[in-house]
N, C-alpha and C. Protein backbone atom coordinates (compact mmCIF):
# COMPACT_ATOMS: atom_id res chain seq x y z
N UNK A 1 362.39 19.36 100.19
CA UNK A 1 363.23 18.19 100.42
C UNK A 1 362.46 17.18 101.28
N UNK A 2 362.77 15.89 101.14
CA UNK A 2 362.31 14.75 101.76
C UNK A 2 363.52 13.96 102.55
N UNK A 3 362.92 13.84 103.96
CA UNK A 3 364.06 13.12 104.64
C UNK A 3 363.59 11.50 104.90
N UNK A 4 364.63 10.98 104.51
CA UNK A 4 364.22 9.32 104.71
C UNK A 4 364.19 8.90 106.19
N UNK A 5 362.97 8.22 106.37
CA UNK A 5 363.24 7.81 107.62
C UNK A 5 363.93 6.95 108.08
N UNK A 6 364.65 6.36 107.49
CA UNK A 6 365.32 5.27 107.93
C UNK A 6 366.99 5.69 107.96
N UNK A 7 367.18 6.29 107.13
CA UNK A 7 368.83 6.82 107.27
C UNK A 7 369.24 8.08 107.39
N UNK A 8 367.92 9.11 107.04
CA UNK A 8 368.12 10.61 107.55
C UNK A 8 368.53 11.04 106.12
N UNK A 9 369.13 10.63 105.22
CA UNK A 9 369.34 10.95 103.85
C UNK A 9 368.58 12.34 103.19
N UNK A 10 368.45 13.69 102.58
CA UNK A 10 367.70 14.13 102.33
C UNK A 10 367.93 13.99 100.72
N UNK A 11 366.46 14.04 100.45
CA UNK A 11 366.22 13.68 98.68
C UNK A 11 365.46 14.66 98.10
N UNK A 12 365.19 15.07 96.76
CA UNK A 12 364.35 15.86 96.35
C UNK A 12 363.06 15.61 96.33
N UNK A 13 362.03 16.56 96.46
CA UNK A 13 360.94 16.25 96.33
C UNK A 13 360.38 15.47 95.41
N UNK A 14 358.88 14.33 95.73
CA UNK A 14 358.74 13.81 94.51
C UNK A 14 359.88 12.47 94.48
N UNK A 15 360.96 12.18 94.65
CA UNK A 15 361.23 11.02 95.05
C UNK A 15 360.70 9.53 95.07
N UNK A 16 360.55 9.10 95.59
CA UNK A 16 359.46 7.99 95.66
C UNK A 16 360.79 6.92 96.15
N UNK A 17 361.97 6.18 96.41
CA UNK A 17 363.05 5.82 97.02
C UNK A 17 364.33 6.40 97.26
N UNK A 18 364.74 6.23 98.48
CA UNK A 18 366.25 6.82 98.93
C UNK A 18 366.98 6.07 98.29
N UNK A 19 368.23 7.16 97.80
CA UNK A 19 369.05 6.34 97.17
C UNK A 19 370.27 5.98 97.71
N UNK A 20 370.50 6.13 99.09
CA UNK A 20 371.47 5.47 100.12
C UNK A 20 370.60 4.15 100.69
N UNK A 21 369.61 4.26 100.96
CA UNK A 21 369.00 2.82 102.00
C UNK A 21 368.10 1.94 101.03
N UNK A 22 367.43 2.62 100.15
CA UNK A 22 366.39 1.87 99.29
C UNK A 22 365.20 2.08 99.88
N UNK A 23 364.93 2.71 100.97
CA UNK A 23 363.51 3.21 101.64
C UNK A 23 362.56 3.80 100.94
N UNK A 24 361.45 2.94 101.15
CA UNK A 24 360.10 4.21 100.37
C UNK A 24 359.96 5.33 100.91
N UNK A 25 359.56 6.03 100.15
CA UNK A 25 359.52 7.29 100.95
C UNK A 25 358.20 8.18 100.26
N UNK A 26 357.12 7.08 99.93
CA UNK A 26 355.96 7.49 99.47
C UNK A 26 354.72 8.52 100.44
N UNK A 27 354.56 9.46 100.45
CA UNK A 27 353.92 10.47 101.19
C UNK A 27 353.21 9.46 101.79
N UNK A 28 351.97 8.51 101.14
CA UNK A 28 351.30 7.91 102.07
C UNK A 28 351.31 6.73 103.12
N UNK A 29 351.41 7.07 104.61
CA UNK A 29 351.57 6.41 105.75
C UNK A 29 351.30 5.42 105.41
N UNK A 30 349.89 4.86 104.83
CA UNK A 30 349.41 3.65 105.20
C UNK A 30 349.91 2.82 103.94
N UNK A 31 350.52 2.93 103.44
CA UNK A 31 351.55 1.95 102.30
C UNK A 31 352.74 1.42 103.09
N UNK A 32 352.40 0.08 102.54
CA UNK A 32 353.23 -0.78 103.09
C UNK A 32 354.79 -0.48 102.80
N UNK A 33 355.70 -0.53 104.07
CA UNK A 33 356.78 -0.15 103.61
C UNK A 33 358.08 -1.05 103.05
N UNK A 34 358.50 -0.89 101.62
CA UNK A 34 359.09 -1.38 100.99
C UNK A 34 360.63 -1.30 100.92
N UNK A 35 361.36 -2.26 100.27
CA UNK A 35 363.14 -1.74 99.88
C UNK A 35 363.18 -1.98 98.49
N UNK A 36 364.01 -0.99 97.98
CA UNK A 36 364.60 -1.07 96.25
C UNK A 36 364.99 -2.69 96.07
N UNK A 37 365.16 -3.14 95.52
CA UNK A 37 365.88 -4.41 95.42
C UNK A 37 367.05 -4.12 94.58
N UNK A 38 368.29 -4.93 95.72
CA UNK A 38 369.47 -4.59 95.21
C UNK A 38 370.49 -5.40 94.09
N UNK A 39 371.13 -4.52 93.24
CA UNK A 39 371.68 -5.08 92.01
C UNK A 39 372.97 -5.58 92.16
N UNK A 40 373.30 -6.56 91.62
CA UNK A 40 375.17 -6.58 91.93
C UNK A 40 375.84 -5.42 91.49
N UNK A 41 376.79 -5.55 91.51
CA UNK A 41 377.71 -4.17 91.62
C UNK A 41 378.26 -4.18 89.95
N UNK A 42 378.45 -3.00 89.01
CA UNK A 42 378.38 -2.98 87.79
C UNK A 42 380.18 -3.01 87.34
N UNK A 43 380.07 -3.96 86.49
CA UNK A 43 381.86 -4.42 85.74
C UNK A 43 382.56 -2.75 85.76
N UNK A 44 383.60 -3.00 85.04
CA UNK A 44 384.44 -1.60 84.68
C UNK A 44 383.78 -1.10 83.23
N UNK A 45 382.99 -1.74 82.95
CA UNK A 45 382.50 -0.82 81.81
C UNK A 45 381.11 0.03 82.08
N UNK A 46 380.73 -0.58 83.46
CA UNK A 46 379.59 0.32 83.73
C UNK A 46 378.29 -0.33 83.75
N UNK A 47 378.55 -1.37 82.48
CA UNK A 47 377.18 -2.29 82.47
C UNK A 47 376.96 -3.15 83.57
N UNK A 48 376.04 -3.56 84.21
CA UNK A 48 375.46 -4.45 84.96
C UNK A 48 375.82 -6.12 84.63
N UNK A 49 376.21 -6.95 85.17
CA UNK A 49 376.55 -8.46 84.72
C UNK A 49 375.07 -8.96 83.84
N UNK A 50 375.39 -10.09 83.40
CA UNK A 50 374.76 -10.54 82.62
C UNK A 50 372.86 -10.64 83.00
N UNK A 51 371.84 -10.29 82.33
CA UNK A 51 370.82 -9.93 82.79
C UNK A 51 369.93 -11.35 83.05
N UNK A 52 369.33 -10.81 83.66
CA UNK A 52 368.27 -12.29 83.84
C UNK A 52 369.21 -13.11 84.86
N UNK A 53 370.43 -13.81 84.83
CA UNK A 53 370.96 -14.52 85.12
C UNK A 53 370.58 -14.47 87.05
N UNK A 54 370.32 -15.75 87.23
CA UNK A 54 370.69 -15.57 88.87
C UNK A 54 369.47 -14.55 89.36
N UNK A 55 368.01 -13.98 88.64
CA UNK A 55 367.49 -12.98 89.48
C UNK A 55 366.17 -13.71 88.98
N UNK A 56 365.18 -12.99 90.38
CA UNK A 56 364.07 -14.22 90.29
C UNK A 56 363.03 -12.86 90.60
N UNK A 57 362.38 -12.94 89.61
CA UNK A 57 360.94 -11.34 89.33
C UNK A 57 359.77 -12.47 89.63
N UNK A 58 358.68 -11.29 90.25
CA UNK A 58 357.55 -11.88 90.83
C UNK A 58 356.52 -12.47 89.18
N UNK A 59 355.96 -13.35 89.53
CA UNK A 59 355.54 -14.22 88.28
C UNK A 59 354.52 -13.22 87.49
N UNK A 60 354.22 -13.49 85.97
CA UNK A 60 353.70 -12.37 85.54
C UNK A 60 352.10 -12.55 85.52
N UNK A 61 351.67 -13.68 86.67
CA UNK A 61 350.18 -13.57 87.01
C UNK A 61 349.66 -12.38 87.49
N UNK A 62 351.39 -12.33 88.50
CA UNK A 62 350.82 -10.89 90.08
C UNK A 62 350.20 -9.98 89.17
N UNK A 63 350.87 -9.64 88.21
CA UNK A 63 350.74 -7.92 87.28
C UNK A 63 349.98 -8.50 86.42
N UNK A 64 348.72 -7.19 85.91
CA UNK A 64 347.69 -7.09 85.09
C UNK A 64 347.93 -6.01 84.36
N UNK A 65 348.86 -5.11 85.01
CA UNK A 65 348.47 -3.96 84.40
C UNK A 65 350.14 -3.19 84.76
N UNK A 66 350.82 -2.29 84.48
CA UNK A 66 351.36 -1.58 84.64
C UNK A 66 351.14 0.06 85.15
N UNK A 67 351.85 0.34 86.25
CA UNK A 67 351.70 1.73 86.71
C UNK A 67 353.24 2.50 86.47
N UNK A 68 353.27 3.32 85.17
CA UNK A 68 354.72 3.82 85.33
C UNK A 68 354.31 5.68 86.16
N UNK A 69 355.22 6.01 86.86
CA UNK A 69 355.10 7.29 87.52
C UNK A 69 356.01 8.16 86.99
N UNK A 70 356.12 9.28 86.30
CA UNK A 70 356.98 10.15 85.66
C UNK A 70 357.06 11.49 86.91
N UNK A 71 358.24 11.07 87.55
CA UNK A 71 358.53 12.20 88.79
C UNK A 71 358.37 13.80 88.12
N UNK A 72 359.41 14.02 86.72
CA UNK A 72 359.38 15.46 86.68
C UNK A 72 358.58 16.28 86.06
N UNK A 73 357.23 15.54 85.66
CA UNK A 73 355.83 16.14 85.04
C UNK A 73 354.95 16.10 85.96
N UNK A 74 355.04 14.59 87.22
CA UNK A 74 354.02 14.44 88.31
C UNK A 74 352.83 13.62 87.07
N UNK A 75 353.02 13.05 85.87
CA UNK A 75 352.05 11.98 85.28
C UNK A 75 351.88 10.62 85.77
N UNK A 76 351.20 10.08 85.83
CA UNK A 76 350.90 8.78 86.33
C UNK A 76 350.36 8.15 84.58
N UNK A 77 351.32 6.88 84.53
CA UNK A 77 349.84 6.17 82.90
C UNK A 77 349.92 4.81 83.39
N UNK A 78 348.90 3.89 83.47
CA UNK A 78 348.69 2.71 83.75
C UNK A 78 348.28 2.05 82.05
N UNK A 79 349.41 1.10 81.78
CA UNK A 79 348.77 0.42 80.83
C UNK A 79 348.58 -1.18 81.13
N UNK A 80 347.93 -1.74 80.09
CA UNK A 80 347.47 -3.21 80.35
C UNK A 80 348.81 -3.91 79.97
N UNK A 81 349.08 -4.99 80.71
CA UNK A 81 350.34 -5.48 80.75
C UNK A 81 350.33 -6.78 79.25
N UNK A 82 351.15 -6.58 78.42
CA UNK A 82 350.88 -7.61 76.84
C UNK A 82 352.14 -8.03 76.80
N UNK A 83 352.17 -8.84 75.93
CA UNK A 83 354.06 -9.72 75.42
C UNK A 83 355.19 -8.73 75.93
N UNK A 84 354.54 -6.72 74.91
CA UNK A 84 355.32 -6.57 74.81
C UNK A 84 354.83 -4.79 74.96
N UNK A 85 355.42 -3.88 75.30
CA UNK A 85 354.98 -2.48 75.67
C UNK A 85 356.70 -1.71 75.44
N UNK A 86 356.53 -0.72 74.19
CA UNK A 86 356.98 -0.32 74.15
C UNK A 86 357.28 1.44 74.74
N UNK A 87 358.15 1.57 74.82
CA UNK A 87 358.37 3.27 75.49
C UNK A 87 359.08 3.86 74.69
N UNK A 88 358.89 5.09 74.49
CA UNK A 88 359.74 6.18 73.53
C UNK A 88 358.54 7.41 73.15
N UNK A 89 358.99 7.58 72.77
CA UNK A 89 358.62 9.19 71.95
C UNK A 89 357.66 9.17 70.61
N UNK A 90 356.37 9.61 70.92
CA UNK A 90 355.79 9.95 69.14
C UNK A 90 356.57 10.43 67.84
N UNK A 91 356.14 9.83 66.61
CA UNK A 91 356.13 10.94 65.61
C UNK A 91 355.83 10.55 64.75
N UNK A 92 354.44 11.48 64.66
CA UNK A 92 353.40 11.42 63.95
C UNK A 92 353.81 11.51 61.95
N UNK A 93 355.32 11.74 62.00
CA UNK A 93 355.73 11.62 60.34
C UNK A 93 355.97 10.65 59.94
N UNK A 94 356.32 9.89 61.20
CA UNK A 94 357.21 8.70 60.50
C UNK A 94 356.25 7.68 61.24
N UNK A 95 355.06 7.73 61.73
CA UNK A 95 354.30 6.53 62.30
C UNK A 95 354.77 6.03 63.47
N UNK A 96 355.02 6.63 64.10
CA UNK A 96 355.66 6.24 65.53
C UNK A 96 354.76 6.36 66.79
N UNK A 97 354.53 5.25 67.32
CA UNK A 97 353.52 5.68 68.53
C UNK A 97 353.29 4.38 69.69
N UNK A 98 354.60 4.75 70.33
CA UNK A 98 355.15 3.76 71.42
C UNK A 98 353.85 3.42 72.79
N UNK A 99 353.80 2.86 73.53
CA UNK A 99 353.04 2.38 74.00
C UNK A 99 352.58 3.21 75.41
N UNK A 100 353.74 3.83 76.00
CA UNK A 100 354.54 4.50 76.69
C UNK A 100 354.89 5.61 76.37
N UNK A 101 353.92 6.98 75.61
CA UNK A 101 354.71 8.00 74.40
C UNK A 101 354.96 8.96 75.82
N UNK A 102 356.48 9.46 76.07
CA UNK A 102 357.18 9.88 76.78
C UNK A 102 357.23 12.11 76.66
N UNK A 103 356.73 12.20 74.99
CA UNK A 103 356.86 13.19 74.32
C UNK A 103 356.28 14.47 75.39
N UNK A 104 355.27 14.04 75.90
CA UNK A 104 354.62 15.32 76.59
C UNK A 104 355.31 15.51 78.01
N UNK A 105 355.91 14.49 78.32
CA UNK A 105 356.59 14.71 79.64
C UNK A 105 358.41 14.91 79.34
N UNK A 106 358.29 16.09 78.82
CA UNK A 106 360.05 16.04 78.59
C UNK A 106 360.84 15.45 78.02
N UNK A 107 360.93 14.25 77.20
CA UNK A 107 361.33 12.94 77.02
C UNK A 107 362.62 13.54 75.75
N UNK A 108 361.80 14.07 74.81
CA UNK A 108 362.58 15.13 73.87
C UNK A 108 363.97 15.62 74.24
N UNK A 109 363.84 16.78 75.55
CA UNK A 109 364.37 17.18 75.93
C UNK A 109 365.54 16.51 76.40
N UNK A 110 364.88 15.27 77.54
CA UNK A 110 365.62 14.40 78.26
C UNK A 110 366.64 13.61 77.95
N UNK A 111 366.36 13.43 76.01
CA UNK A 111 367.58 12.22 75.55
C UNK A 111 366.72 10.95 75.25
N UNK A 112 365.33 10.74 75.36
CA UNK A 112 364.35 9.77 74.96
C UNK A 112 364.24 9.52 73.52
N UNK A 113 365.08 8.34 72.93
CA UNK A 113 364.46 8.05 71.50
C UNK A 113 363.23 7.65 71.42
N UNK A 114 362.73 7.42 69.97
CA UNK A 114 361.65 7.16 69.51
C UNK A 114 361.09 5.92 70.02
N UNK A 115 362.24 4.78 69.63
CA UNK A 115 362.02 3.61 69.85
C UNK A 115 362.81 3.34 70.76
N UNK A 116 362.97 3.51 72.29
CA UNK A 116 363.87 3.82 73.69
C UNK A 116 363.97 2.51 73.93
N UNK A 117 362.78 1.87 74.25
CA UNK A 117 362.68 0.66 75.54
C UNK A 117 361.54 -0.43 75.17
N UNK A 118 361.87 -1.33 75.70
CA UNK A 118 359.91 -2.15 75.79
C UNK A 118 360.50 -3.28 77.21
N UNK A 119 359.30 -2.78 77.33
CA UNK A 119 358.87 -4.16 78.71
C UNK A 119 358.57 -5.54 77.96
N UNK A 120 359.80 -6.17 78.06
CA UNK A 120 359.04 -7.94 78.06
C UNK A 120 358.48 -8.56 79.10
N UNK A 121 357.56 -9.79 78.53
CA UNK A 121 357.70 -10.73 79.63
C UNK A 121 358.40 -12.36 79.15
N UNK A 122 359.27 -12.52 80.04
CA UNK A 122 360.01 -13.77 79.65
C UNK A 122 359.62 -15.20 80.95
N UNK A 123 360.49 -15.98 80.43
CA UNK A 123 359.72 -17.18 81.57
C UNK A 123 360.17 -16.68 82.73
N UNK A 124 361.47 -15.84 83.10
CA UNK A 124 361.91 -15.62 84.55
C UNK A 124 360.67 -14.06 85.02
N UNK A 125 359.92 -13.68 84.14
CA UNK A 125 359.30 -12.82 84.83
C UNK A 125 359.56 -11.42 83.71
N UNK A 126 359.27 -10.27 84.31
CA UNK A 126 359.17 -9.20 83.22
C UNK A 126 360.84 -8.44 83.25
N UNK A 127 360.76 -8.28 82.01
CA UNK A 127 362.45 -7.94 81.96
C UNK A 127 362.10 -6.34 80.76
N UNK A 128 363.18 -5.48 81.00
CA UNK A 128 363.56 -3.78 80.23
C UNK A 128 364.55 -4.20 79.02
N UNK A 129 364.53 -3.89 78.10
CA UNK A 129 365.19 -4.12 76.66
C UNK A 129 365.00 -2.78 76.37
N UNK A 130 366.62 -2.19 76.47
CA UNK A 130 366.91 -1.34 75.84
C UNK A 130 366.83 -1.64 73.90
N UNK A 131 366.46 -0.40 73.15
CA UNK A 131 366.44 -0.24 71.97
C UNK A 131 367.24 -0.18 71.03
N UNK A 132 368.41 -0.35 71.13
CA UNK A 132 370.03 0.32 70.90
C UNK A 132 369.29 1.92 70.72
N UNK A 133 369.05 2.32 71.85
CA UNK A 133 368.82 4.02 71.97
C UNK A 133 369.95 4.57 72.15
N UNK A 134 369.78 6.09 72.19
CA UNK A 134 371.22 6.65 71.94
C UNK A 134 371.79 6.96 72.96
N UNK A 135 370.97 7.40 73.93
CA UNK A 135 371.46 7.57 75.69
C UNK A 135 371.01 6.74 76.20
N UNK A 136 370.46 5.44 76.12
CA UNK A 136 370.84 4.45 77.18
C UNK A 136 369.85 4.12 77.99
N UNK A 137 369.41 3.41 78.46
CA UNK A 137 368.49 3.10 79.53
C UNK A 137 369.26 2.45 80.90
N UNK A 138 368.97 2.82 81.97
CA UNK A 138 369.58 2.29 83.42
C UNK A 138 367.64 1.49 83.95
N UNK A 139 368.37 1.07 84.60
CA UNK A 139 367.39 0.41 85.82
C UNK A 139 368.05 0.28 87.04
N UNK A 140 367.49 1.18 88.23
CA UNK A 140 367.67 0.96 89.58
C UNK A 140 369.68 1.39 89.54
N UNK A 141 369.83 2.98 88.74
CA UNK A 141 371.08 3.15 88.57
C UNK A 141 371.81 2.20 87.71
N UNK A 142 371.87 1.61 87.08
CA UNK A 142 372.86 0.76 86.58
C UNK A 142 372.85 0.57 84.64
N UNK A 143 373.69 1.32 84.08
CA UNK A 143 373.34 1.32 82.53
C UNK A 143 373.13 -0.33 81.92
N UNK A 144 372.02 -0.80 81.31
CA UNK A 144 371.78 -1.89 80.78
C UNK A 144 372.54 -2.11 79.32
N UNK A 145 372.55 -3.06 79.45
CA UNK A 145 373.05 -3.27 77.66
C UNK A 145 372.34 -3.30 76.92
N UNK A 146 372.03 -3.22 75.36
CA UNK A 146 371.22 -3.09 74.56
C UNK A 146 370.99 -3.93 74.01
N UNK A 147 369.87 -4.43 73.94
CA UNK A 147 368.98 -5.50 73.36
C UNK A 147 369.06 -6.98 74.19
N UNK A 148 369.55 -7.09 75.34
CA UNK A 148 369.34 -8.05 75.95
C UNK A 148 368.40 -7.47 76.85
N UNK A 149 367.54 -8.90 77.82
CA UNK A 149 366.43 -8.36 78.63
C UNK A 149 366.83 -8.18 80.08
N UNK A 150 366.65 -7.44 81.10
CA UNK A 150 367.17 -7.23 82.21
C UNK A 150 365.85 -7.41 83.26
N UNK A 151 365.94 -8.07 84.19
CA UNK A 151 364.79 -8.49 84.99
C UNK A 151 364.40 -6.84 86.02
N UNK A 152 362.90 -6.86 85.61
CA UNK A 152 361.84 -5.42 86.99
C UNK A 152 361.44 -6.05 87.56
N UNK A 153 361.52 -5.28 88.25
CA UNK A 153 360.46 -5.93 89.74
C UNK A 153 359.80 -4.51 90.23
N UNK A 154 358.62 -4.83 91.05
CA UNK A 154 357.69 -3.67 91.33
C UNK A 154 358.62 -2.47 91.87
N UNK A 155 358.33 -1.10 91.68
CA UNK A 155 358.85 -0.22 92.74
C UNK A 155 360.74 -0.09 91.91
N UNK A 156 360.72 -0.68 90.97
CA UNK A 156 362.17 -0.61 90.29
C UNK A 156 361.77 0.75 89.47
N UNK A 157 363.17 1.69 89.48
CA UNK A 157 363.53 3.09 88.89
C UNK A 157 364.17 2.73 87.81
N UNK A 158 363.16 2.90 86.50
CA UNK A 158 364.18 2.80 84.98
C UNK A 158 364.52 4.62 84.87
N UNK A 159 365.62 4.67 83.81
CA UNK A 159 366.00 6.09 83.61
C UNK A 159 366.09 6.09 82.04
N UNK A 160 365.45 6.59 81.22
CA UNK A 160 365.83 6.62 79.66
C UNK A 160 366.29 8.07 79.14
N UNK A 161 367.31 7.58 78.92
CA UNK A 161 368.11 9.02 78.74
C UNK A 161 368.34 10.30 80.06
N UNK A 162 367.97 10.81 80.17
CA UNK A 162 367.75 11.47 81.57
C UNK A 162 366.31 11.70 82.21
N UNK A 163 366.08 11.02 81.41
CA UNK A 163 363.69 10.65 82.26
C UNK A 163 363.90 9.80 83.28
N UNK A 164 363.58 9.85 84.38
CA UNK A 164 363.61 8.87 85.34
C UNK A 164 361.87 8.57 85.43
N UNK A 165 361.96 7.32 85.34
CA UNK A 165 360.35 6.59 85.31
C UNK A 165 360.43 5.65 86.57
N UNK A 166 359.34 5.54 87.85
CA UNK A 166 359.14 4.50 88.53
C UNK A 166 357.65 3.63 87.64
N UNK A 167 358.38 2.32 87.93
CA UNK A 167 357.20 0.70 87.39
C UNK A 167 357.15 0.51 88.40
N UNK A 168 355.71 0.34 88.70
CA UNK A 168 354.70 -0.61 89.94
C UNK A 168 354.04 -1.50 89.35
N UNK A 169 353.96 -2.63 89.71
CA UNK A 169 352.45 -3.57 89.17
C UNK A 169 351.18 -3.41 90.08
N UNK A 170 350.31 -3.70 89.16
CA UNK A 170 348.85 -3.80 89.71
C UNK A 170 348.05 -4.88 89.13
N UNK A 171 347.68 -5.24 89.69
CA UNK A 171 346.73 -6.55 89.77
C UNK A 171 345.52 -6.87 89.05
């Protein structure tokens, strides 16, 4: 277990933010210490208000590259940041081979479709587009709607199906 320093909260190992304060809680000291960035509060249907609207993502000069972190394999994949990066699951029958292939880290298991997710980039900055997948994609807790774009920002927790993925940018 991991205790947050900031609210005492204990979390599971592997973690990487508290989910009472938004605290990093990255093993290494000398990383600058960060907060989740917080979402409005989600309608009665669960979904998050309208995406993009009202939220302002760091410009898509900062990011060169993408760092997604897969907590329950411990994988790290950095890809080059393009229009468009898709996430989901291989298969090699039907020609499938997402940008992001989720397959070796549980993804199967987890509720990960084929064609799950893709990272855009739009003029407000980089936004998550769910796939009309079958379990759903969240960001930073909150179920997204499908096929509209929802604004990331560094250090933001997507969940596809039950995979929880942290996005960092890198330069």
């Amino acid at each position: 277990m991991i205790t947050c320093p900031d609210c005492q909260l204990e979390e599971l190992e592997g973690t990487l933010f508290c989910s009472n304060c938004g605290a990093a809680l990255l093993a290494d000291e000398n990383q600058a210490r960060t907060r989740a960035r917080p979402f409005s509060k989600p309608d009665q249907t669960g979904v998050s208000p309208a995406p993009l609207v009202g939220k302002r993502t760091q410009p898509v000069e900062v990011a060169r590259r993408l760092r997604f972190i897969i907590p329950l394999s411990g994988r790290q994949v950095v890809l080059p940041l393009g229009d468009r990066l898709e996430i989901g699951r291989s298969d090699p029958r039907r020609d499938v081979k997402p940008d992001l292939d989720l397959s070796q880290d549980g993804g199967a298991e987890a509720g990960v479709s084929r064609h799950h997710a893709a990272i855009v980039q739009t003029a407000q900055g980089l936004a998550v587009m769910d796939l009309d997948s079958v379990n759903g994609t969240w960001v930073n807790k909150y179920r997204i709607p499908p096929r509209l774009p929802f604004a990331v920002d560094n250090g933001d927790e997507l969940k596809l199906g039950e995979l929880v993925i942290h996005l960092f940018y890198e330069g």
